[in-house]
N, C-alpha and C. Protein backbone atom coordinates (compact mmCIF):
# COMPACT_ATOMS: atom_id res chain seq x y z
N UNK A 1 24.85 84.01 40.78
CA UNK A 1 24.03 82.82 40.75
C UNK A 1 22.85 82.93 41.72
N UNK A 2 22.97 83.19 42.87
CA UNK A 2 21.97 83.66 43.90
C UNK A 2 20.94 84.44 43.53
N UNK A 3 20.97 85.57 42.93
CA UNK A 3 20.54 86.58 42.50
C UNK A 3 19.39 86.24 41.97
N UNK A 4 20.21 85.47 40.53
CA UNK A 4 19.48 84.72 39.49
C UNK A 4 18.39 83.81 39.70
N UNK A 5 18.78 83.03 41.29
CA UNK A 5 18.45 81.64 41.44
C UNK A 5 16.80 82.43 42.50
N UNK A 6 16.85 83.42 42.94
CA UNK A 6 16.06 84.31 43.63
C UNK A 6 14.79 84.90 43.19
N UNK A 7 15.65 85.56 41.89
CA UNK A 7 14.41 86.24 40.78
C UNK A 7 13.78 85.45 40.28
N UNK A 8 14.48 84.13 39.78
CA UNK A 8 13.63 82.84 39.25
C UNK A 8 12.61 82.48 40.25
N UNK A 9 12.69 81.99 41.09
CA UNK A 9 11.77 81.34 42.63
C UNK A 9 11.10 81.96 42.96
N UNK A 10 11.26 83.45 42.77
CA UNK A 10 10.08 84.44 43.11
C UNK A 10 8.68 84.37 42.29
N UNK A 11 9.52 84.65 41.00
CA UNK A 11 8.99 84.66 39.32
C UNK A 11 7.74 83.31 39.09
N UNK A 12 8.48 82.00 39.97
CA UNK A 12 7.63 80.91 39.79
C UNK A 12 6.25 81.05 40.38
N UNK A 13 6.13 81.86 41.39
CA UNK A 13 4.69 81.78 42.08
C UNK A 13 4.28 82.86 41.55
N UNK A 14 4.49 83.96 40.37
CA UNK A 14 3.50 84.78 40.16
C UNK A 14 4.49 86.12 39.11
N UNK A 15 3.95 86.41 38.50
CA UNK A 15 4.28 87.83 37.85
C UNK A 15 4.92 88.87 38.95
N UNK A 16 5.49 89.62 38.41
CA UNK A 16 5.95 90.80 39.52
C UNK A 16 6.34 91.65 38.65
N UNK A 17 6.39 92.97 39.56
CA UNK A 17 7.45 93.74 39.02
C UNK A 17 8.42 93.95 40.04
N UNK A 18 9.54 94.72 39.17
CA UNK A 18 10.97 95.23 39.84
C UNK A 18 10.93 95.72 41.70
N UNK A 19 9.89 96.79 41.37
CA UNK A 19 9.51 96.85 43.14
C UNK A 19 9.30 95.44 44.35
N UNK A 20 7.98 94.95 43.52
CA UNK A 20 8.12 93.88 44.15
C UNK A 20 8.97 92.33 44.55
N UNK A 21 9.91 92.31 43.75
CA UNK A 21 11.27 91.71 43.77
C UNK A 21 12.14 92.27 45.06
N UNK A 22 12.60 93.52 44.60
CA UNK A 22 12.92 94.40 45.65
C UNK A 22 12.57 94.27 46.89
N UNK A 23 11.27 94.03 47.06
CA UNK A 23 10.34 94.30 48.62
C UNK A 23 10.89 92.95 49.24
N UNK A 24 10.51 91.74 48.21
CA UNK A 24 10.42 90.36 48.93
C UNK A 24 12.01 90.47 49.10
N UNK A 25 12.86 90.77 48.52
CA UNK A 25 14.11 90.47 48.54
C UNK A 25 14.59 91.05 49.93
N UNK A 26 14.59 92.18 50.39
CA UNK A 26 14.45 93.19 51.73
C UNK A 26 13.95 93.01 52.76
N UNK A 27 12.12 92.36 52.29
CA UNK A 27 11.70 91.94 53.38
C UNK A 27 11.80 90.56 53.90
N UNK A 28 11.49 89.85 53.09
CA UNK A 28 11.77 88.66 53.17
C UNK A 28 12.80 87.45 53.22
N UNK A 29 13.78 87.91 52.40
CA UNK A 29 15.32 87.31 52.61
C UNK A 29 16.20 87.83 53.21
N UNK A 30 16.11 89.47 53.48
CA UNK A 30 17.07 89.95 54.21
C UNK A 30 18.22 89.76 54.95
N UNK A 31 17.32 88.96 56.39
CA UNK A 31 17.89 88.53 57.18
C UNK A 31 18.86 87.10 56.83
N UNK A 32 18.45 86.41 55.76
CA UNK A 32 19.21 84.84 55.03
C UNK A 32 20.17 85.34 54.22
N UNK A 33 20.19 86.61 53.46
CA UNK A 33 21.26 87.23 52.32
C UNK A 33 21.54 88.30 52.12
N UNK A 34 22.81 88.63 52.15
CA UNK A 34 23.10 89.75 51.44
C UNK A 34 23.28 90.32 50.32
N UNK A 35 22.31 89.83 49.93
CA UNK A 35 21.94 90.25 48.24
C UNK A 35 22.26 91.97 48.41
N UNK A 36 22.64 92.06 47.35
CA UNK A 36 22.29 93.24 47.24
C UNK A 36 21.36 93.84 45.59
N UNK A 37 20.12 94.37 46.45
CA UNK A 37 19.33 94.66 44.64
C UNK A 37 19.00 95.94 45.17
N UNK A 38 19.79 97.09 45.74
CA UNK A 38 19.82 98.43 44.79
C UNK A 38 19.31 98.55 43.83
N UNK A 39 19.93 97.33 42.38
CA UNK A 39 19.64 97.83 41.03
C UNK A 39 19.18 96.28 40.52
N UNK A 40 17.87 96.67 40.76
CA UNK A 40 17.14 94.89 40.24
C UNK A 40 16.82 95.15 39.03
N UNK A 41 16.94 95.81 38.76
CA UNK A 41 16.91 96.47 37.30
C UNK A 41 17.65 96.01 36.24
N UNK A 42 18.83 96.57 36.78
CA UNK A 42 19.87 95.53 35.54
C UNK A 42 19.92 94.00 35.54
N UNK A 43 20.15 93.06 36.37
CA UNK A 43 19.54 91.98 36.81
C UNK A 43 18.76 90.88 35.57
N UNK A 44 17.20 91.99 36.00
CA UNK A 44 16.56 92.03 35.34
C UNK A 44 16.22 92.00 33.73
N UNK A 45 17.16 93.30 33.22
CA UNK A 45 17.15 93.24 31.92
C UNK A 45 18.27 92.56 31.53
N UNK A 46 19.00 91.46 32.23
CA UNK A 46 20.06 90.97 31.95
C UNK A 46 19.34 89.57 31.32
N UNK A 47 18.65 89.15 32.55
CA UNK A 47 18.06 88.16 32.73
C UNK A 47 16.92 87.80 31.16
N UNK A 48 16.62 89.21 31.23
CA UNK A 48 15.33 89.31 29.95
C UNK A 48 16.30 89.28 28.52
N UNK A 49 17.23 89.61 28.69
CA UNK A 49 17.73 89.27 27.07
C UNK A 49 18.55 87.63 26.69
N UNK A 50 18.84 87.26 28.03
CA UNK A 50 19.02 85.77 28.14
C UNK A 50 17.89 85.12 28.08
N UNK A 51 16.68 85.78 27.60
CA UNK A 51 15.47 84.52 27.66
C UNK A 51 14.92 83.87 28.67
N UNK A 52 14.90 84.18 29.60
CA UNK A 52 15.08 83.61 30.52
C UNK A 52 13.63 84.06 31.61
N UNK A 53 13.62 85.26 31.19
CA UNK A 53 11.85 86.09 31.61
C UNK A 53 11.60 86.63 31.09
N UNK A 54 10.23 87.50 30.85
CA UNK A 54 9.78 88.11 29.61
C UNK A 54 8.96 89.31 30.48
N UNK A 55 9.18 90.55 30.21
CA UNK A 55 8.89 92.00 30.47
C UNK A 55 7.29 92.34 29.76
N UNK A 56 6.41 92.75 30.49
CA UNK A 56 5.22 92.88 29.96
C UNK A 56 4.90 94.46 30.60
N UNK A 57 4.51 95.45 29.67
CA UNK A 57 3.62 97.01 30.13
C UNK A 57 2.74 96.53 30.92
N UNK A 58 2.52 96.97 31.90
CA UNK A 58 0.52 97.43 32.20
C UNK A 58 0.63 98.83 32.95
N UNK A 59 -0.57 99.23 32.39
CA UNK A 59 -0.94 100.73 32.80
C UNK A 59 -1.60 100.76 34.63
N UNK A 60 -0.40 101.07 35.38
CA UNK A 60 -0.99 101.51 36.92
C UNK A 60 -1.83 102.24 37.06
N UNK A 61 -2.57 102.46 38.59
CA UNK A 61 -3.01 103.69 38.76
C UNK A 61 -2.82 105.20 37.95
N UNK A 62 -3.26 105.75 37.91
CA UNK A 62 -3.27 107.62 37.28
C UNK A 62 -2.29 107.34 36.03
N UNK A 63 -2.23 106.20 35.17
CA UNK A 63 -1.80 106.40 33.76
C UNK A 63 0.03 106.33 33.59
N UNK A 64 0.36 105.49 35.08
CA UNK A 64 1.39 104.92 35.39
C UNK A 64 1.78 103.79 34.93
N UNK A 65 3.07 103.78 33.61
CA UNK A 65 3.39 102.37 33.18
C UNK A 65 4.31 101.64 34.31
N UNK A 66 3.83 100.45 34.37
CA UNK A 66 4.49 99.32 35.18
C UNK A 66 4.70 98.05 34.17
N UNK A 67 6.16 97.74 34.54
CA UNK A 67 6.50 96.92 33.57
C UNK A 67 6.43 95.07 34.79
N UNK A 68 5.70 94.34 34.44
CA UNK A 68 5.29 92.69 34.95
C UNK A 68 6.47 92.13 34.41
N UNK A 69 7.14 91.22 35.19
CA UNK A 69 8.05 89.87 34.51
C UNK A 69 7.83 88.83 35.01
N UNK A 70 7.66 87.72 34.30
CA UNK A 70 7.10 86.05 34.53
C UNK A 70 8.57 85.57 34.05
N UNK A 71 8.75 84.41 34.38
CA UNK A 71 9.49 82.96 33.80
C UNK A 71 8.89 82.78 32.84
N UNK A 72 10.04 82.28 31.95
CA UNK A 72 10.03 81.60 30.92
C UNK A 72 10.01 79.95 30.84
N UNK A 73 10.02 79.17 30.11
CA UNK A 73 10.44 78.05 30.24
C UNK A 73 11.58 77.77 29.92
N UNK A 74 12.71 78.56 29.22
CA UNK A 74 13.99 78.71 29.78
C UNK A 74 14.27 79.04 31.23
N UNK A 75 13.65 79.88 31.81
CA UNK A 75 13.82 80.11 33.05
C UNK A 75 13.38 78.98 33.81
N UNK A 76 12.55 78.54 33.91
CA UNK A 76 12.41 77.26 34.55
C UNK A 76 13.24 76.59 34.59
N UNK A 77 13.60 76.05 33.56
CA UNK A 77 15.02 75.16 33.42
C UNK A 77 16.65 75.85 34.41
N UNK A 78 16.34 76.58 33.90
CA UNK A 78 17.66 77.61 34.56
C UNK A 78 17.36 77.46 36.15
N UNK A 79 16.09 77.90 36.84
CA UNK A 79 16.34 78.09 37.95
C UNK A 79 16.24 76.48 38.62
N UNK A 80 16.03 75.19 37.97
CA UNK A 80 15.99 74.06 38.33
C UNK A 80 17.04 73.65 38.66
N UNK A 81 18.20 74.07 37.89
CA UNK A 81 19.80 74.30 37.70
C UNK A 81 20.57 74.74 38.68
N UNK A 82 20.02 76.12 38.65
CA UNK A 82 20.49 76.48 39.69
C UNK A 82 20.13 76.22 41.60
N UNK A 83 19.01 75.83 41.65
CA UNK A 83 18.59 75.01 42.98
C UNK A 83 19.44 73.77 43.15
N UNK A 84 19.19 72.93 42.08
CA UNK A 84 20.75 71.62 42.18
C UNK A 84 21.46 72.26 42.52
N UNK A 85 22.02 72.89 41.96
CA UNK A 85 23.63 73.80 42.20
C UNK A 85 23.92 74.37 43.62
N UNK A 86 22.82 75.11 44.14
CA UNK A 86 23.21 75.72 45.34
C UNK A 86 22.89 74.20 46.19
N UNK A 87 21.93 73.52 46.05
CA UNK A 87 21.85 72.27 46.89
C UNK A 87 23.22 71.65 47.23
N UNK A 88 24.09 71.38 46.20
CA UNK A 88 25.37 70.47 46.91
C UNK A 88 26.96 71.78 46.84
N UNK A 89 26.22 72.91 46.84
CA UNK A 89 27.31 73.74 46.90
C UNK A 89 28.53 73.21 48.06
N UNK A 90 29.24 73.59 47.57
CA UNK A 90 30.42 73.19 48.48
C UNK A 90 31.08 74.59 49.25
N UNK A 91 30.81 75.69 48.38
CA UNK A 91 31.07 76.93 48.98
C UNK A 91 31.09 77.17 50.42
N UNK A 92 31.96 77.46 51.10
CA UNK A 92 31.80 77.83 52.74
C UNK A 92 31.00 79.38 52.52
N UNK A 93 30.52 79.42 53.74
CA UNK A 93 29.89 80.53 53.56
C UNK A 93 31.15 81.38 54.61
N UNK A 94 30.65 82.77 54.10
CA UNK A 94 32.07 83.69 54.72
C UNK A 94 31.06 84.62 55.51
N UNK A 95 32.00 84.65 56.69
CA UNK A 95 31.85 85.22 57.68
C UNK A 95 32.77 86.41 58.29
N UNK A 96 32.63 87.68 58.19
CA UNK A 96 33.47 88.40 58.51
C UNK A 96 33.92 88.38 59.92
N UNK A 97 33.18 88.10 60.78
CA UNK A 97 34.26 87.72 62.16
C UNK A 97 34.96 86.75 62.18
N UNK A 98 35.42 85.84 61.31
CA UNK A 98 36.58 85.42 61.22
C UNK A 98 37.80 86.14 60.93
N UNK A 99 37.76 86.78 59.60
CA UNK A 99 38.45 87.86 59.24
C UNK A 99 38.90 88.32 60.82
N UNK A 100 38.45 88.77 61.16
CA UNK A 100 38.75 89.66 62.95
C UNK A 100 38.98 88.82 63.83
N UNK A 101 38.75 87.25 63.80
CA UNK A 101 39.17 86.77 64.33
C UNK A 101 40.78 86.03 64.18
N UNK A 102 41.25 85.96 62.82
CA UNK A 102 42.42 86.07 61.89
C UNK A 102 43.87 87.10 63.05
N UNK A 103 43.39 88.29 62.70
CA UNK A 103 43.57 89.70 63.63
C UNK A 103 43.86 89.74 64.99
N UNK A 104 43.29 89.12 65.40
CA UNK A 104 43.00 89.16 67.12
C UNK A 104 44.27 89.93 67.46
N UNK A 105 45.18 88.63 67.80
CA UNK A 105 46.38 89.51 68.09
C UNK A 105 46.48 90.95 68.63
N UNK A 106 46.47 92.04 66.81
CA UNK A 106 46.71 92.59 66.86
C UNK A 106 45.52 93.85 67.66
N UNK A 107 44.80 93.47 67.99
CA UNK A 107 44.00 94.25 69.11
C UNK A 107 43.74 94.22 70.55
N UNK A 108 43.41 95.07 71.24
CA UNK A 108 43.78 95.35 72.96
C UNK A 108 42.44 94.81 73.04
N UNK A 109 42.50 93.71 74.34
CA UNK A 109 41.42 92.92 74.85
C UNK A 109 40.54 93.87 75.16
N UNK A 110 40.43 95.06 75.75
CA UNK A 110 39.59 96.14 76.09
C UNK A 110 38.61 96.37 75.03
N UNK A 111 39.23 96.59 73.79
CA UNK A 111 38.44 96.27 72.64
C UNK A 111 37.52 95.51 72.05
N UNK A 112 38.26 94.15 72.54
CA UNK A 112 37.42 93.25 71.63
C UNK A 112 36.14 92.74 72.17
N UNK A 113 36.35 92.73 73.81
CA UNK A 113 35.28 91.85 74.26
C UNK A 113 33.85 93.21 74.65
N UNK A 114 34.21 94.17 74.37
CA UNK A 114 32.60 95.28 74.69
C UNK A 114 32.38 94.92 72.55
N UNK A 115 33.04 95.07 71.59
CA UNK A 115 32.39 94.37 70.60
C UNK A 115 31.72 92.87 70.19
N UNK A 116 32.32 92.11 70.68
CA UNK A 116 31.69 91.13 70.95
C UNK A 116 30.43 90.61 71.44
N UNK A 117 30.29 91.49 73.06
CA UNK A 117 29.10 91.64 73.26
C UNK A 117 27.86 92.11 72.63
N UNK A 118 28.70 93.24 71.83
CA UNK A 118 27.30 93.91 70.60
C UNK A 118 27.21 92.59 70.06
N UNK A 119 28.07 92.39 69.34
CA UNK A 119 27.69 91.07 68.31
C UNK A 119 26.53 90.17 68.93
N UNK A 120 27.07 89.92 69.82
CA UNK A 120 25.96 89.01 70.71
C UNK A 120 24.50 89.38 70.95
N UNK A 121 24.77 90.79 71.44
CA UNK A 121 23.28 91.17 71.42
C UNK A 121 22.32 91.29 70.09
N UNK A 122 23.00 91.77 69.36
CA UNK A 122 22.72 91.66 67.71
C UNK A 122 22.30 90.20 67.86
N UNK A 123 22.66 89.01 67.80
CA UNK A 123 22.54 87.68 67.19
C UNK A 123 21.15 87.11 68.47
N UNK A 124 20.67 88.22 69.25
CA UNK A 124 19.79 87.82 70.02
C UNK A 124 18.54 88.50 69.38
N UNK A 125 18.60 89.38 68.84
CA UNK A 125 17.81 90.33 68.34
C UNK A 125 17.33 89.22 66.94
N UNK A 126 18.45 88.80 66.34
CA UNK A 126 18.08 87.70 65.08
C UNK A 126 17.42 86.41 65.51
N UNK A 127 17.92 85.93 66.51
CA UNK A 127 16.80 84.83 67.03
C UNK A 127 15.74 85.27 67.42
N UNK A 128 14.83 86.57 68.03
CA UNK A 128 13.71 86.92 68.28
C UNK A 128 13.13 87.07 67.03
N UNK A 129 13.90 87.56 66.04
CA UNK A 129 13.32 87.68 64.93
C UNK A 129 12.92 86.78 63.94
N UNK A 130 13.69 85.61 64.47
CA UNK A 130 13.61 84.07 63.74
C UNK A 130 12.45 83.50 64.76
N UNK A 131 12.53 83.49 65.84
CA UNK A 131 11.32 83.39 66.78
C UNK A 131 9.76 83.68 66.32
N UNK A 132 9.92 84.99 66.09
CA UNK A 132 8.49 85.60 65.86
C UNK A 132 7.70 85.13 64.16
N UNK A 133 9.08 84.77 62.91
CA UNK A 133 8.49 84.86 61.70
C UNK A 133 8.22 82.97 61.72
N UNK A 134 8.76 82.73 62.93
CA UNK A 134 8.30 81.14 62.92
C UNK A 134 6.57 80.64 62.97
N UNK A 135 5.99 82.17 64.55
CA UNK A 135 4.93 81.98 64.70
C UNK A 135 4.16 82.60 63.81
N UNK A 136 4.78 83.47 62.68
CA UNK A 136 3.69 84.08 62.12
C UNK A 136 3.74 83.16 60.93
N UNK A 137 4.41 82.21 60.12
CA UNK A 137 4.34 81.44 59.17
C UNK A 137 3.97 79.84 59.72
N UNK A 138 3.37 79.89 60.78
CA UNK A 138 2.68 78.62 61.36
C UNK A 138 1.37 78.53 60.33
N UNK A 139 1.41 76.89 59.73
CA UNK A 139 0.67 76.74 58.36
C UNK A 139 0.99 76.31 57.64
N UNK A 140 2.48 77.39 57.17
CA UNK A 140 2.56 77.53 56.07
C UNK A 140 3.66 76.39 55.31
N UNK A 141 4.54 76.03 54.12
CA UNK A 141 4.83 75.14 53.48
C UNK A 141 6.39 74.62 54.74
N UNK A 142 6.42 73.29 54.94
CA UNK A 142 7.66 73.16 55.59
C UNK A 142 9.12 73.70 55.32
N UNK A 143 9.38 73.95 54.42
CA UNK A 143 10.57 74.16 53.87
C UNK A 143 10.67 75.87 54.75
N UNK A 144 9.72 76.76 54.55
CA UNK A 144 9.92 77.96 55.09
C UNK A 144 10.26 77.37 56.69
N UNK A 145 9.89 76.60 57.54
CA UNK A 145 10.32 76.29 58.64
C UNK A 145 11.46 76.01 58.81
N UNK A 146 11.79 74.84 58.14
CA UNK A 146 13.53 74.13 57.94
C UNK A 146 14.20 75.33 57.14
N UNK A 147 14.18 76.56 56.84
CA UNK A 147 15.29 77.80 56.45
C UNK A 147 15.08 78.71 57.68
N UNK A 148 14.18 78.72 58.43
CA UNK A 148 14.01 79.22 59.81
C UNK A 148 14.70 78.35 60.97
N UNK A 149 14.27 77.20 60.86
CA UNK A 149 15.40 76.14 62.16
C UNK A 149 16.98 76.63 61.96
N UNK A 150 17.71 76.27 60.21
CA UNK A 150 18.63 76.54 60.22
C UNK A 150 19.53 77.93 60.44
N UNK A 151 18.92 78.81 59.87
CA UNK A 151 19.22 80.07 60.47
C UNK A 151 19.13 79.87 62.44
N UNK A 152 18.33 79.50 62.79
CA UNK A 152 18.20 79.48 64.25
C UNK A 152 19.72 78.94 64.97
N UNK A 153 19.74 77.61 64.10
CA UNK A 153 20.62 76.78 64.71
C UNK A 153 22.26 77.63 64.34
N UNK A 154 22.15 78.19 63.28
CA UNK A 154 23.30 78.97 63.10
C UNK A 154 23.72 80.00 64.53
N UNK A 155 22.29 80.64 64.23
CA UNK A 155 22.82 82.05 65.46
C UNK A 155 23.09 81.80 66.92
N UNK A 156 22.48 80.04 67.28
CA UNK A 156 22.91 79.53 68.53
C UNK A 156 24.18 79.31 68.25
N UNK A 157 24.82 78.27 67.37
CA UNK A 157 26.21 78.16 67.50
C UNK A 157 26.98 79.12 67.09
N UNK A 158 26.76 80.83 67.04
CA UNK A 158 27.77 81.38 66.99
C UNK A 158 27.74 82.35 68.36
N UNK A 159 26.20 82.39 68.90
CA UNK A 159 26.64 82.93 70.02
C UNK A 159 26.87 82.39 70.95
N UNK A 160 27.02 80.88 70.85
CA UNK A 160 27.93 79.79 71.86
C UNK A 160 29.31 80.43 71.88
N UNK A 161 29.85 80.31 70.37
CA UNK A 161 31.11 80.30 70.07
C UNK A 161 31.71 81.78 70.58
N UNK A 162 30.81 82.95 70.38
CA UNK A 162 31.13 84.57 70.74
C UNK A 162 31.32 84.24 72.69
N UNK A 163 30.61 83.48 73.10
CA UNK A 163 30.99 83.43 74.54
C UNK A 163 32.05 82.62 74.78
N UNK A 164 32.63 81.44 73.95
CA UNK A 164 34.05 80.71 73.77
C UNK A 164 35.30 81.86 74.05
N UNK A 165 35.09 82.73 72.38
CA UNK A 165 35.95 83.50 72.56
C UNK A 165 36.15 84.55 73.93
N UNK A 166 34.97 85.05 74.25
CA UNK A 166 34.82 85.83 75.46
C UNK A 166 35.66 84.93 76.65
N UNK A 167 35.30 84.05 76.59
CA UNK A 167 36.00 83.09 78.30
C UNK A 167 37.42 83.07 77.45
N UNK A 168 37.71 82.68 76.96
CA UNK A 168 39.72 82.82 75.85
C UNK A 168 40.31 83.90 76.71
N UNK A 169 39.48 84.78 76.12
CA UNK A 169 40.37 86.29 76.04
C UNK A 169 40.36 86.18 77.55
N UNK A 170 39.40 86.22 78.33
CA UNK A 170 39.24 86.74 79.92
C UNK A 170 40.76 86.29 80.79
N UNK A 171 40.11 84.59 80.23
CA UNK A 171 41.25 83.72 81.15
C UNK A 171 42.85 83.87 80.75
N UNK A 172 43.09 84.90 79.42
CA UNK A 172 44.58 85.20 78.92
C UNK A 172 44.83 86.13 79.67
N UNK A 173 43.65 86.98 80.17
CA UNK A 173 44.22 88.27 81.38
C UNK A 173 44.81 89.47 80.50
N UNK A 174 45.07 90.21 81.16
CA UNK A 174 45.36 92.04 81.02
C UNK A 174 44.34 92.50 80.17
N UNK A 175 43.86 93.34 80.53
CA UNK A 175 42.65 94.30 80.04
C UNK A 175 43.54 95.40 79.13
N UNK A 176 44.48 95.73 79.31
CA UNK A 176 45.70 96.61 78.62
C UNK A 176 46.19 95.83 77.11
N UNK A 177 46.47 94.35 77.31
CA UNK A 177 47.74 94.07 76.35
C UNK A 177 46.71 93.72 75.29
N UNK A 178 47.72 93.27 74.46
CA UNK A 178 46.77 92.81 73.25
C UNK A 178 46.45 90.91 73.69
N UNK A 179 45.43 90.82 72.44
CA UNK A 179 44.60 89.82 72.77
C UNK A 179 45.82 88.74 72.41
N UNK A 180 45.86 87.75 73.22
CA UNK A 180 47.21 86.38 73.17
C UNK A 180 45.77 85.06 73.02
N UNK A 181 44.96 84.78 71.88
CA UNK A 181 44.46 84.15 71.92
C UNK A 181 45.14 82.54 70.75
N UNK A 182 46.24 82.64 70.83
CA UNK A 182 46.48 81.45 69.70
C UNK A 182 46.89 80.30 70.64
């Protein structure tokens, strides 16, 4: 659905091709999804036999075919659909340090808290990076701001929460045993 709901929203402000899907998807959402479009390709021609966008030739540079895809007005409809849809999703979003946090237990505090810290430094590296695309999209439509606040506000409350767990584990003691965080 994401995928779908992606290629559509892109599709609305302009023609593209497959590369450029790719690029914005990498460069631009990256950091919000883990899409994965390896193969925007299939996707693509999935999408195009559902009606949904329509595949056009043009001749590139040095006699290079490049294939353009626009929305349809099926597609329109579809990706209107699907924006409702993700709007009142109810889906939790999944987080693999829970998973590990599930675990704990079974790992030696020595372990957990020098990973943790990566984590942390990582989620500092994502707020500079949410930092900087704030000042460089100063201008531009609000909504790109409010998906920048929220991402922000995310990576504060988890590296609140990564220093929670850090003070847990400390104050359970032994650097040897396993983690007694329940």
């Amino acid at each position: 659905m994401i995928q779908k709901l992606i290629i559509l929203g892109f599709l609305k402000r302009h023609s593209a091709s497959g590369y450029d899907l790719k690029k914005f998807i990498k460069e631009d959402l990256g950091i919000f999804s883990q899409l994965n479009n390896h193969s925007i390709y299939y996707p693509l021609g999935k999408m195009e036999k559902e009606g949904l966008i329509i595949k056009r030739e043009e001749k590139g540079g040095s006699h290079v075919k490049k294939y353009m895809y626009s929305i349809t007005p099926k597609g329109e409809r579809e990706f209107l659909r699907l924006a409702r849809e993700a709007l009142v999703s109810q889906r939790r979003p999944f987080i693999e340090l829970d998973i590990a946090l599930y675990f704990l237990p079974f790992l030696a505090t020595n372990d957990i808290i020098p990973f943790l810290r990566l984590r942390s430094r990582f989620i500092d590296n994502v707020k500079r990076w949410l930092t900087a695309k704030e000042k460089e999209l100063k201008g531009y439509p609000p909504n790109l701001t409010l998906l920048l606040k929220h991402h922000h506000k995310l990576a504060d409350a988890e590296k609140e929460f990564i220093a929670d767990i850090i003070g847990t584990i400390k104050r359970s003691g032994g650097k040897k045993r396993r983690a007694n965080v329940s």
